[in-house]
Protein backbone atom coordinates (compact mmCIF):
# COMPACT_ATOMS: atom_id res chain seq x y z
CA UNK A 1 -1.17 15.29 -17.52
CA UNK A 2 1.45 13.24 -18.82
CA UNK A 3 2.10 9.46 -17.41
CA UNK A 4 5.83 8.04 -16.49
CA UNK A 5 7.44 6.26 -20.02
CA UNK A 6 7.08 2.52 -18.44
CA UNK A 7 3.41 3.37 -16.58
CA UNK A 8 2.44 0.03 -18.29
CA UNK A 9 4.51 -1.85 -15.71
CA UNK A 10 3.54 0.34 -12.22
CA UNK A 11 1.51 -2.85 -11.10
CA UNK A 12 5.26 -3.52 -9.97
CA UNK A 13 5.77 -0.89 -8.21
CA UNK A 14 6.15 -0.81 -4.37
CA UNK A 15 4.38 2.69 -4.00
CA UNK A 16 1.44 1.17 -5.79
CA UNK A 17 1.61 -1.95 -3.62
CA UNK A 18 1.81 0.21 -0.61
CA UNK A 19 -1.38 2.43 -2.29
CA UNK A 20 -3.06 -0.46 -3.13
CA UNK A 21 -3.36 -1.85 0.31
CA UNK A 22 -4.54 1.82 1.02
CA UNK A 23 -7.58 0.77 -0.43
CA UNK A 24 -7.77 -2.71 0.35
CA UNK A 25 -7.74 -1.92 4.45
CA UNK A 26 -11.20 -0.79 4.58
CA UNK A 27 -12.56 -3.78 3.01
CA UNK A 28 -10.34 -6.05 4.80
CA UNK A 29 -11.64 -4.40 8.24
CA UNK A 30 -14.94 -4.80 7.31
CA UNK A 31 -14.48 -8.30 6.76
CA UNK A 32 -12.52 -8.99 10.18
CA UNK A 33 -14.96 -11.50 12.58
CA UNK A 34 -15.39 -9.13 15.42
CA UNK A 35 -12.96 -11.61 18.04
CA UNK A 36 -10.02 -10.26 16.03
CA UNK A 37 -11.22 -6.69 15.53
CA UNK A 38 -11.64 -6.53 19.09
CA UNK A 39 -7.71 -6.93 19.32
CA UNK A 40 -7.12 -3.51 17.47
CA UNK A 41 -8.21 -0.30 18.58
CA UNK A 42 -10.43 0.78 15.90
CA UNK A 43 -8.63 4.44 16.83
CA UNK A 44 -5.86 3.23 15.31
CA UNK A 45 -7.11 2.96 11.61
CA UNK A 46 -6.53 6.00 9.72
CA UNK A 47 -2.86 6.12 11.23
CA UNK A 48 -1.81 2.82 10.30
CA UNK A 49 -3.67 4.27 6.36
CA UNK A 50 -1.36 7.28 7.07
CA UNK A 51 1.54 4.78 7.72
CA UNK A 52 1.31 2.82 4.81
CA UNK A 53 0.71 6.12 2.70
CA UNK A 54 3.82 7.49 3.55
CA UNK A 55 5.89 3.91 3.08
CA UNK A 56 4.38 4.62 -0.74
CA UNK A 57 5.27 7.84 -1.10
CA UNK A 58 8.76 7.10 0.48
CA UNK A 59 9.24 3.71 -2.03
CA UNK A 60 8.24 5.74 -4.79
CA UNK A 61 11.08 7.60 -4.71
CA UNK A 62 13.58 4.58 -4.01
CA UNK A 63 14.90 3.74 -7.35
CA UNK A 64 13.80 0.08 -8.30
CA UNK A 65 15.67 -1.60 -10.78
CA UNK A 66 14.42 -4.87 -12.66
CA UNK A 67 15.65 -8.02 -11.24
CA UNK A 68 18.10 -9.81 -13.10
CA UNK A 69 18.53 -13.38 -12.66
CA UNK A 70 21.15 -15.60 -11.20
């Protein structure tokens, strides 16, 4: 296994933005007072995880160029 030439800078990434709230939604969840968790349908979960995983997978392969200023 190889990694991409500029893997030092993926923390800029949108896929691993989108992949890193993957993992972040459990733990936020757990964390929710149970007034506000009562608002979603805890059904709902893993397709809002499938959601985001597929906005990663679909920004990965959008081609992000560096900003430049103005």
């Amino acid at each position: 296994m190889k990694f991409v030439e500029n893997w030092s800078e993926g923390w800029k990434w949108l896929s691993v933005h989108a992949f890193a709230l993957i993992a972040l939604l459990p733990v936020a969840w757990a964390n929710l007072p149970a007034d506000v968790m009562a608002y979603i349908p805890e059904q709902w979960l893993p397709y809002c995880s499938a959601i985001v995983a597929v906005c990663g997978i679909i920004l990965r392969l959008v081609k992000q160029s560096p900003k430049t200023a103005t």
